[in-house]
Protein backbone atom coordinates (compact mmCIF):
# COMPACT_ATOMS: atom_id res chain seq x y z
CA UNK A 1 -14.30 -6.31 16.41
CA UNK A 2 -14.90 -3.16 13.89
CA UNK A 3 -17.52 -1.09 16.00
CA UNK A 4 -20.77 0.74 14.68
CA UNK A 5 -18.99 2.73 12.49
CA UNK A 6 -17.30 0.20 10.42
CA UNK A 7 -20.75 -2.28 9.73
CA UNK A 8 -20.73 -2.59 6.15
CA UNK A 9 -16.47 -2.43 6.68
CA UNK A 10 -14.99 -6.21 6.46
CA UNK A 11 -11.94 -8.27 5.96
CA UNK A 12 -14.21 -9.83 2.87
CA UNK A 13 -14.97 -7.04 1.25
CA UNK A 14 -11.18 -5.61 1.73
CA UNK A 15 -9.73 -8.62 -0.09
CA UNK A 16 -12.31 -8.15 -2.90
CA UNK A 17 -11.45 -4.67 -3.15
CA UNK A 18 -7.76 -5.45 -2.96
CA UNK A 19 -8.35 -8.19 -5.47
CA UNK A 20 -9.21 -5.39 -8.33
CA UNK A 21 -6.21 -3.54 -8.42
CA UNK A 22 -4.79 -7.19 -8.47
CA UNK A 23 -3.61 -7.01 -4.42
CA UNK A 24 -4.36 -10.96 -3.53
CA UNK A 25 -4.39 -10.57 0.10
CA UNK A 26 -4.19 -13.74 2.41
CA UNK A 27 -6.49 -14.01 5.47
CA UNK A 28 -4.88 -11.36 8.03
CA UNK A 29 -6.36 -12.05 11.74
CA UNK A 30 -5.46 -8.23 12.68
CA UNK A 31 -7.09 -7.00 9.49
CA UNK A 32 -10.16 -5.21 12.36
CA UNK A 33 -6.92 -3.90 14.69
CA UNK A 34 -4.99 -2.73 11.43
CA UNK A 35 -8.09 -0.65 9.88
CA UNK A 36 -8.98 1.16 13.14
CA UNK A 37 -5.88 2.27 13.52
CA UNK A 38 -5.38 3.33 10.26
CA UNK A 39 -8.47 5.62 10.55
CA UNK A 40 -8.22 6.87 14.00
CA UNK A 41 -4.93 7.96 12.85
CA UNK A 42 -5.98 9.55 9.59
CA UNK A 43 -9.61 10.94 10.53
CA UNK A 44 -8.86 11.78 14.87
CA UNK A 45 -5.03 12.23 15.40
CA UNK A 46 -4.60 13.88 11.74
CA UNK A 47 -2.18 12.23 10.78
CA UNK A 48 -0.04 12.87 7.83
CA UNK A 49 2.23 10.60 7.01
CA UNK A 50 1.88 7.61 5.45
CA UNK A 51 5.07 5.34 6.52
CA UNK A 52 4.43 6.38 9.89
CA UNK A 53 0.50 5.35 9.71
CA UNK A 54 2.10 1.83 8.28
CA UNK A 55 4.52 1.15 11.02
CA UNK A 56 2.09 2.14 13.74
CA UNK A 57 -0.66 0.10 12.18
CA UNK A 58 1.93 -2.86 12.03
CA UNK A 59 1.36 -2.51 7.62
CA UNK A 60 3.52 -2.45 4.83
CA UNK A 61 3.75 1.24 2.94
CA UNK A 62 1.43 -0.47 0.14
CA UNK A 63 -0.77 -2.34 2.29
CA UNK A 64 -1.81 0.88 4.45
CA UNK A 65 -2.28 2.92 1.28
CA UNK A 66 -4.98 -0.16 0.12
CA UNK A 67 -6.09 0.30 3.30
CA UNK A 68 -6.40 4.01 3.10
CA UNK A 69 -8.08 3.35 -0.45
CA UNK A 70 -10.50 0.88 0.49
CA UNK A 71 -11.86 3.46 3.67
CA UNK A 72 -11.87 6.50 0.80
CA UNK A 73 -14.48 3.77 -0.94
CA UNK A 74 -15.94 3.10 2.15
CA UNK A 75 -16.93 6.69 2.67
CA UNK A 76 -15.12 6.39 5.83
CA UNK A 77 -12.58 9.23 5.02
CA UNK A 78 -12.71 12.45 3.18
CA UNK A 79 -11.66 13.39 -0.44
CA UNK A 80 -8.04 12.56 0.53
CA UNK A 81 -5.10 13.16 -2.03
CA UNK A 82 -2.59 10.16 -1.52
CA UNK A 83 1.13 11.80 -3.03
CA UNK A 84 2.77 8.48 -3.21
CA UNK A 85 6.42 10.63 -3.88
CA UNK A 86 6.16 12.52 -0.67
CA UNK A 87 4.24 9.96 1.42
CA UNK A 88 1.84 11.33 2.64
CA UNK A 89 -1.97 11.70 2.32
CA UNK A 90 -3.79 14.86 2.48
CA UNK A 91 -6.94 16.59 2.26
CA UNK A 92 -6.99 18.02 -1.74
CA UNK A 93 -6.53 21.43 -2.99
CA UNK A 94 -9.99 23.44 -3.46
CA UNK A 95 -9.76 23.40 -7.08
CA UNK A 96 -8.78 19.80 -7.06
CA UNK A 97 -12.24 19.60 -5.06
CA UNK A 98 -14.04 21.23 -7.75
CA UNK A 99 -12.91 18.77 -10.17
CA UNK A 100 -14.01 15.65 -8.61
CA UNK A 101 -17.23 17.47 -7.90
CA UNK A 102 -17.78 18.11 -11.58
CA UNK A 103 -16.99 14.30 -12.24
CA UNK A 104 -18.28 12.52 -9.12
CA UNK A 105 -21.85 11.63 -9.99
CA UNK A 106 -20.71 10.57 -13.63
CA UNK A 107 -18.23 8.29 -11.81
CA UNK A 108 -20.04 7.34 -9.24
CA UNK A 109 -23.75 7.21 -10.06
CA UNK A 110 -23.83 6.58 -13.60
CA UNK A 111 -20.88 4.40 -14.18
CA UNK A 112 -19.81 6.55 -17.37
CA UNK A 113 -17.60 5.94 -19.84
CA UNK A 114 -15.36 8.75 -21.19
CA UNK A 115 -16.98 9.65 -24.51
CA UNK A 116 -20.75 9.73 -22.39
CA UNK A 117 -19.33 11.91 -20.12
CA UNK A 118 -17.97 14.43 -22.71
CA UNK A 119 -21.42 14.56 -24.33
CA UNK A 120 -23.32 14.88 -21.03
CA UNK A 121 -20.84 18.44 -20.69
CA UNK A 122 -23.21 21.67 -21.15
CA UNK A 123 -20.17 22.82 -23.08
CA UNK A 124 -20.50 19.71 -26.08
CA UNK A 125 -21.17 20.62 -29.28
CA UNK A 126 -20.94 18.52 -32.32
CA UNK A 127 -17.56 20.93 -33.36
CA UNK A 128 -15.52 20.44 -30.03
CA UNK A 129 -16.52 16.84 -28.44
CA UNK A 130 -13.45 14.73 -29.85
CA UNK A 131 -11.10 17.60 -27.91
CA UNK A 132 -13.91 17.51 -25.10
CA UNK A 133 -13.00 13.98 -25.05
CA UNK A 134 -9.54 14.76 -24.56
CA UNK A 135 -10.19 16.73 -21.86
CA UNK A 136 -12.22 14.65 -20.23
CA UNK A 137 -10.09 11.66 -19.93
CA UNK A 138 -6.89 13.71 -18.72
CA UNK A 139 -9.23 15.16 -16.61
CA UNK A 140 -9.99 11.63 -14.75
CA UNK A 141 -6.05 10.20 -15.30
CA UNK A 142 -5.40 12.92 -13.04
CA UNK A 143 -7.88 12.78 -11.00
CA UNK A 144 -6.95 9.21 -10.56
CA UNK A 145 -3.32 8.87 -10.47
CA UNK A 146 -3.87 11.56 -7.03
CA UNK A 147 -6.10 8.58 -5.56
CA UNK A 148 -9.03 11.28 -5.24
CA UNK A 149 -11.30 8.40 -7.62
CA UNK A 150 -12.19 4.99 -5.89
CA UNK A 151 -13.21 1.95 -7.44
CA UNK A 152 -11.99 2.44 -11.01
CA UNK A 153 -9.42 1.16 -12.87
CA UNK A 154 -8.25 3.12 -15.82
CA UNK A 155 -7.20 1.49 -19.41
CA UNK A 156 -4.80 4.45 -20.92
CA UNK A 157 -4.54 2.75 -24.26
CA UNK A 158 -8.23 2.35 -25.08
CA UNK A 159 -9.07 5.40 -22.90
CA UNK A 160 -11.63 3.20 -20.97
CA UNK A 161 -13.19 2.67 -17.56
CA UNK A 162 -13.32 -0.84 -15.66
CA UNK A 163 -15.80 0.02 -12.64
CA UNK A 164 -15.18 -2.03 -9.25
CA UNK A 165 -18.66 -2.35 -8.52
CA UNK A 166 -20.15 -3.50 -12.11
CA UNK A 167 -16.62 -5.53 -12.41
CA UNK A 168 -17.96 -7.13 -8.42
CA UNK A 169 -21.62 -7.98 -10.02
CA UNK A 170 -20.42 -8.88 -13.17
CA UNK A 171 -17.99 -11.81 -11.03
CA UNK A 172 -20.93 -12.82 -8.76
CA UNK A 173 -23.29 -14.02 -11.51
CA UNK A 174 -21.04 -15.88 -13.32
CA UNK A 175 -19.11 -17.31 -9.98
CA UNK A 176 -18.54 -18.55 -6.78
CA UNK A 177 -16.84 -16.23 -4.23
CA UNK A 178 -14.87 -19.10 -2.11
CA UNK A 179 -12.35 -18.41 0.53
CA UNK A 180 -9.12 -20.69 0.37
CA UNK A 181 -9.02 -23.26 2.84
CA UNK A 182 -5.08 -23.00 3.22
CA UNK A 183 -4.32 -18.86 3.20
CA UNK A 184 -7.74 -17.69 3.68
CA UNK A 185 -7.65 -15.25 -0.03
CA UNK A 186 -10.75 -14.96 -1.82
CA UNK A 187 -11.39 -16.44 -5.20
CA UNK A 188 -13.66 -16.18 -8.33
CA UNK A 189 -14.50 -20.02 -9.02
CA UNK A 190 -16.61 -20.83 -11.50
CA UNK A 191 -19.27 -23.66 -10.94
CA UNK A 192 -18.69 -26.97 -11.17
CA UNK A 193 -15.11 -25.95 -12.00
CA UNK A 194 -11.81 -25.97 -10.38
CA UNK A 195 -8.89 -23.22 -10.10
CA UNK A 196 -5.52 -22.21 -8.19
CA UNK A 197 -5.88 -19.81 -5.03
CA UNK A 198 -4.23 -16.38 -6.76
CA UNK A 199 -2.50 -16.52 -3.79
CA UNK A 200 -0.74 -19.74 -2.33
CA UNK A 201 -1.63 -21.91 -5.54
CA UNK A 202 -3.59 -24.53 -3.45
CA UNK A 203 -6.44 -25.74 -6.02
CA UNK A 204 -10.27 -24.73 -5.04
CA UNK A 205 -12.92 -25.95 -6.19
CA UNK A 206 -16.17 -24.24 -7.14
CA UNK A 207 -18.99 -26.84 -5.73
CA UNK A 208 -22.43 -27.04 -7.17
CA UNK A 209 -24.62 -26.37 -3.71
C-alpha cells in the first residue's frame, strides 16, 4: 500500500491522468510498488537517470516518465526538467525557475488561455499585445516541451490550452467513469450507452444506477 504520503496518489487517478496525453493504461497490480520506487529514487537516492529509474522500478522508459509526470502533478516532486534526448530528469535552471514562476498561477489557478494571459502582463498595451501574444505562447511551448508544466495539453495550430483538470470535470458530468471488467483501464461511458475499452476493445457499458 502507498503510505501517508501518497493519500490522494492512486492507480485511478494515474490511469486518468495517463488517459489525457492518450496513455490507456491497463490495470497494473504493482502500480503502488512501481510509484514508490520511482520517487524514493528521484526525491531520496537523487537519482538521475531515467532508464535506470525504469529498469529498477520494473517500467518501460515511457511508462516511468508518466510516472514521473503524474508525481510532478501530484506535487510529490519538485519543478523537475525531464530532457527526454539525454534521459534524464533534473532539477531546472534558475532562470527556467523564474519562468514557470511568472506563468504558474495563470496555469495553474486561473486556467488561462494564451491571449488572457498576454493581457493580464503589466507590460500589455494596446500597441504590443499581438507580439505579447507571441511571446507568451513560445513562452509556455517551451516551458512545456521541458515537462516543467503539468496537466496541459498544448494545441500548436490554434495556439490553445486543453486543461487536465477542467478536461476531468468536463468528462464527469457528462459520463460514467467505469473500469473494464477484462484489463482493468478506465473509460468515459456515457449513460445509458455502450462503448469499446480504449484498451483491449471489450465493449462496456455505461448503466443507468
Amino acid at each position: 500500500m502507498i503510505d501517508n504520503l501518497f493519500n490522494n496518489i492512486s492507480e485511478w487517478s494515474y490511469q486518468r491522468y495517463a488517459r489525457f496525453y492518450n496513455e490507456v493504461k491497463a490495470s497494473d497490480p504493482k502500480f503502488d510498488e512501481k510509484i514508490n520506487k520511482i520517487y524514493n529514487l528521484i526525491e531520496n537516492e537523487k537519482c538521475d537517470d531515467i532508464h535506470f529509474i525504469a529498469k529498477e522500478s520494473g517500467c518501460t522508459y515511457e511508462e516511468c516518465i508518466m510516472k514521473i509526470k503524474y508525481l510532478k502533478n501530484k506535487r510529490k516532486l519538485g519543478d523537475l526538467y525531464i530532457d527526454h534526448i539525454n534521459g534524464i530528469v533534473k532539477e531546472c535552471s534558475a532562470e527556467d525557475q523564474k519562468l514557470l514562476q511568472k506563468y504558474a498561477a495563470f496555469v495553474y489557478t486561473h486556467h488561462y488561455q494564451i491571449k488572457e494571459m498576454a493581457v493580464k502582463l503589466p507590460e500589455a498595451t494596446a500597441f504590443n499585445i499581438n507580439k505579447l501574444e507571441d511571446k507568451v505562447f513560445k513562452d509556455i511551448e517551451y516551458l512545456d516541451s521541458k515537462g516543467l508544466i503539468n496537466g496541459i495539453s498544448l494545441n500548436k495550430v490554434d495556439k490553445k490550452i486543453i486543461y487536465y483538470t477542467i478536461e476531468k470535470h468536463k468528462n464527469e458530468k457528462d459520463c460514467i467513469t467505469i473500469n473494464c471488467p477484462n484489463c482493468g483501464a478506465i473509460n468515459d461511458v456515457e449513460r445509458g450507452n455502450k462503448t469499446r475499452c480504449a484498451y483491449c476493445k471489450t465493449i462496456i457499458e455505461g448503466k443507468n444506477n
